[in-house]
C-alpha atoms as a PDB file:
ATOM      1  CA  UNK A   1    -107.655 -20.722 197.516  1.00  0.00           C
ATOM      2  CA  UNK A   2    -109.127 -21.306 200.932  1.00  0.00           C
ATOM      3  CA  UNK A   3    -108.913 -17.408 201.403  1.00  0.00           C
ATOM      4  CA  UNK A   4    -110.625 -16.535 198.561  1.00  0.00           C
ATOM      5  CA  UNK A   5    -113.723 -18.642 199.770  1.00  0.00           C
ATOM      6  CA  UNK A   6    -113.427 -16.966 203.182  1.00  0.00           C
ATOM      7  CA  UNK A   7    -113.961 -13.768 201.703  1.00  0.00           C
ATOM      8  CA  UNK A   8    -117.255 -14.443 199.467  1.00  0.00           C
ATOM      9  CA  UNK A   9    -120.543 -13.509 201.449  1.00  0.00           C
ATOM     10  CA  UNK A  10    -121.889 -16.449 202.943  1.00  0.00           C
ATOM     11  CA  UNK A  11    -125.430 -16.188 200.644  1.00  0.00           C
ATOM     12  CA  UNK A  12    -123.024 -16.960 197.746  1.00  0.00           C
ATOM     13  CA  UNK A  13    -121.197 -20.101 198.974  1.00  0.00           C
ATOM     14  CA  UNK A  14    -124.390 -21.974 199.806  1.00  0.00           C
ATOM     15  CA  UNK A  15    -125.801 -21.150 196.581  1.00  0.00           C
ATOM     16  CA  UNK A  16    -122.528 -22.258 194.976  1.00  0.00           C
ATOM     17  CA  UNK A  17    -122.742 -25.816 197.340  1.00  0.00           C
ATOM     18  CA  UNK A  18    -126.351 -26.548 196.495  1.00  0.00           C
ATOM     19  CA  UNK A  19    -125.918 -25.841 192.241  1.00  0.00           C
ATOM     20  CA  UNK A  20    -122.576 -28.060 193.279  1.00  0.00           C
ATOM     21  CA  UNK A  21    -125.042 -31.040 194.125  1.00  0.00           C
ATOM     22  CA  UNK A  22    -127.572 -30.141 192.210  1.00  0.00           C
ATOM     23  CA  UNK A  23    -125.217 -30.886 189.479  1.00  0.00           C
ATOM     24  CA  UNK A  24    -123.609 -33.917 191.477  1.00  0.00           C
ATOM     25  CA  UNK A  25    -127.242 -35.182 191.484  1.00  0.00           C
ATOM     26  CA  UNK A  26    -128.058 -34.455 188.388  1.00  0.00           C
ATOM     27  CA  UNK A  27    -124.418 -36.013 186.652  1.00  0.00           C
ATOM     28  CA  UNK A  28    -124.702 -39.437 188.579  1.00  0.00           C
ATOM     29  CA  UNK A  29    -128.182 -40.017 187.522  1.00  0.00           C
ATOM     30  CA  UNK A  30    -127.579 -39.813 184.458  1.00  0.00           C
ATOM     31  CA  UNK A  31    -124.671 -42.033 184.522  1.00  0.00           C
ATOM     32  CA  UNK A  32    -126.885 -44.618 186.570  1.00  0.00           C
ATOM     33  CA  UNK A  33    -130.050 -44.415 184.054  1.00  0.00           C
ATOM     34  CA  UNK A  34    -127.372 -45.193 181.121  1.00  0.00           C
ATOM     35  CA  UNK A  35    -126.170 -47.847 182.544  1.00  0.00           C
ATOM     36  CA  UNK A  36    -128.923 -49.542 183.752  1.00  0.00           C
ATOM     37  CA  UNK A  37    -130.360 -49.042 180.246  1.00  0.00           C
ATOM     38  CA  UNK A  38    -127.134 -50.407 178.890  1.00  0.00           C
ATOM     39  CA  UNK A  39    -127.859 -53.838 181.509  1.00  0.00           C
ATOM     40  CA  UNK A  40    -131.431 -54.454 179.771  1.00  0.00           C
ATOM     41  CA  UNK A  41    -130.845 -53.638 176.346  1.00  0.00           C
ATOM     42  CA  UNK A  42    -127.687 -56.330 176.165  1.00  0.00           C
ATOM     43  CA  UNK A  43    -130.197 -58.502 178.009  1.00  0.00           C
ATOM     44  CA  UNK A  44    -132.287 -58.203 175.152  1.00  0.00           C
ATOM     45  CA  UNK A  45    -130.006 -58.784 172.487  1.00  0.00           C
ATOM     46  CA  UNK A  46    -128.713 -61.772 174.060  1.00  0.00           C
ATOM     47  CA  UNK A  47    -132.311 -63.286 174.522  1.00  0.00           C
ATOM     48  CA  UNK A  48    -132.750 -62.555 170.439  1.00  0.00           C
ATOM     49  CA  UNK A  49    -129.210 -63.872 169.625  1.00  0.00           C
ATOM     50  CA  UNK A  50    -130.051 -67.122 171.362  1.00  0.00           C
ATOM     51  CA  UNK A  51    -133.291 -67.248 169.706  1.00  0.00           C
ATOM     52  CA  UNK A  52    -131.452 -66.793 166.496  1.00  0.00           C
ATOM     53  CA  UNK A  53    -128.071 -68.931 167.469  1.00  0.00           C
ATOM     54  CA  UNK A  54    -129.738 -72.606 166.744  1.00  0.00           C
ATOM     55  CA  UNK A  55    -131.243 -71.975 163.264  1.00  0.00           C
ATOM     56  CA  UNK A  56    -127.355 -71.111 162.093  1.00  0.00           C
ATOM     57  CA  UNK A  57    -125.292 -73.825 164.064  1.00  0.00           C
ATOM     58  CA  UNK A  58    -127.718 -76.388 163.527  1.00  0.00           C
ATOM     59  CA  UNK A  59    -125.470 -77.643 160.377  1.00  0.00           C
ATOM     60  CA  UNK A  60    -122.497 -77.166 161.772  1.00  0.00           C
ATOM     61  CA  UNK A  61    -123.561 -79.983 164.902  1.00  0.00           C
ATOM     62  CA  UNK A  62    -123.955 -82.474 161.632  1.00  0.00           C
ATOM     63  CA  UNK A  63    -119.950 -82.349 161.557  1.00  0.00           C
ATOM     64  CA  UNK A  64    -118.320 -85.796 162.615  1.00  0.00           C
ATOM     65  CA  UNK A  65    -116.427 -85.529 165.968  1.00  0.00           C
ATOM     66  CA  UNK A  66    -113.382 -86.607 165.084  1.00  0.00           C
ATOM     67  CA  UNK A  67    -112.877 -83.528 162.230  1.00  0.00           C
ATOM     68  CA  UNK A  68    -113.514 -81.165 165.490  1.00  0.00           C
ATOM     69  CA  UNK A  69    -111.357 -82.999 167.509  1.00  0.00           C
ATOM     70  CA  UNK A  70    -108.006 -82.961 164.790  1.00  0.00           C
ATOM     71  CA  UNK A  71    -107.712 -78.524 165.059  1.00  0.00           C
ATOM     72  CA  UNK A  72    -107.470 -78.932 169.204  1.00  0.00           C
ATOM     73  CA  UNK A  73    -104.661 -81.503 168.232  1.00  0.00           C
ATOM     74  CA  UNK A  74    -102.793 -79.189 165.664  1.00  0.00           C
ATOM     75  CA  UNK A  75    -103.655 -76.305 168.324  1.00  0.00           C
ATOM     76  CA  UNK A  76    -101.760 -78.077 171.300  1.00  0.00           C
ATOM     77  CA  UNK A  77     -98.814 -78.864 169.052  1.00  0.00           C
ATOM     78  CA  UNK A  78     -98.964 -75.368 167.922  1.00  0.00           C
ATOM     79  CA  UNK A  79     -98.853 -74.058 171.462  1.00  0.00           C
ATOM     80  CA  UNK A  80     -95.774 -76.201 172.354  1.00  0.00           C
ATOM     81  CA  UNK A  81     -93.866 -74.175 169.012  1.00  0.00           C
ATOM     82  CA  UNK A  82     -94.948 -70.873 170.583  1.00  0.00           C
ATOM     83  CA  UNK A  83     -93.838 -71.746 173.887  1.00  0.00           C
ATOM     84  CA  UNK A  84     -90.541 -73.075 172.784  1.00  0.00           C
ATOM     85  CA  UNK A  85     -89.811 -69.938 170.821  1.00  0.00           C
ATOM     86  CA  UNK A  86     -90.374 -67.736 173.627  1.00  0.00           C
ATOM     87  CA  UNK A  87     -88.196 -69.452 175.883  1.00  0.00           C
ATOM     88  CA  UNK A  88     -85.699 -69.347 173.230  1.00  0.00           C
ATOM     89  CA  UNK A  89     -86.360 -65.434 172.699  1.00  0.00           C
ATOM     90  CA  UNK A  90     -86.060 -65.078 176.753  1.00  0.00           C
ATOM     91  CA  UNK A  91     -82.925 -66.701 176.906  1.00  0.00           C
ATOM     92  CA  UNK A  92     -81.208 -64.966 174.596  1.00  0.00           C
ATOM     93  CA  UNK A  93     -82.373 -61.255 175.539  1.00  0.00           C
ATOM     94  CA  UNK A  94     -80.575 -62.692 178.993  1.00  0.00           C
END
């Protein structure tokens, strides 16, 4: 490969090295201006979500405590199944 490039004029390789950056330039930009637009326009939805969030959960905070606290219960218990049945599946793939 390398003597392929040795044997091009030199005119030609710096033309080929600056449309190479050009297009470096050019391809990183527009990675960077996408991605900074992608920062400010979740910025944006969040600020209209949270402007929208209290209007929908503000029945849901009515709820006694104790009915949100029995599914954490049931979830623990839950999670004690699911660990016992992996330990039983990992002992018997031993």
């Amino acid at each position: 490969m390398l003597s392929l490039l040795t044997n091009l004029p030199r005119e030609i390789l710096v033309q080929q090295i600056k449309d190479g950056l050009i297009l470096l330039v050019l391809g990183m930009g527009t990675v960077f201006i996408f991605l900074i637009l992608l920062v400010y326009i979740t910025k944006l939805m969040s600020r209209i979500c949270a402007k929208l969030e209290p209007e929908t959960t503000a029945p849901a905070a009515e709820k006694k405590p104790s009915a949100v606290a029995r599914p954490n219960v049931v979830a623990k218990s839950n999670d004690a199944a699911v660990a016992a049945a992996i330990a039983a599946a990992y002992d018997k793939e031993r």
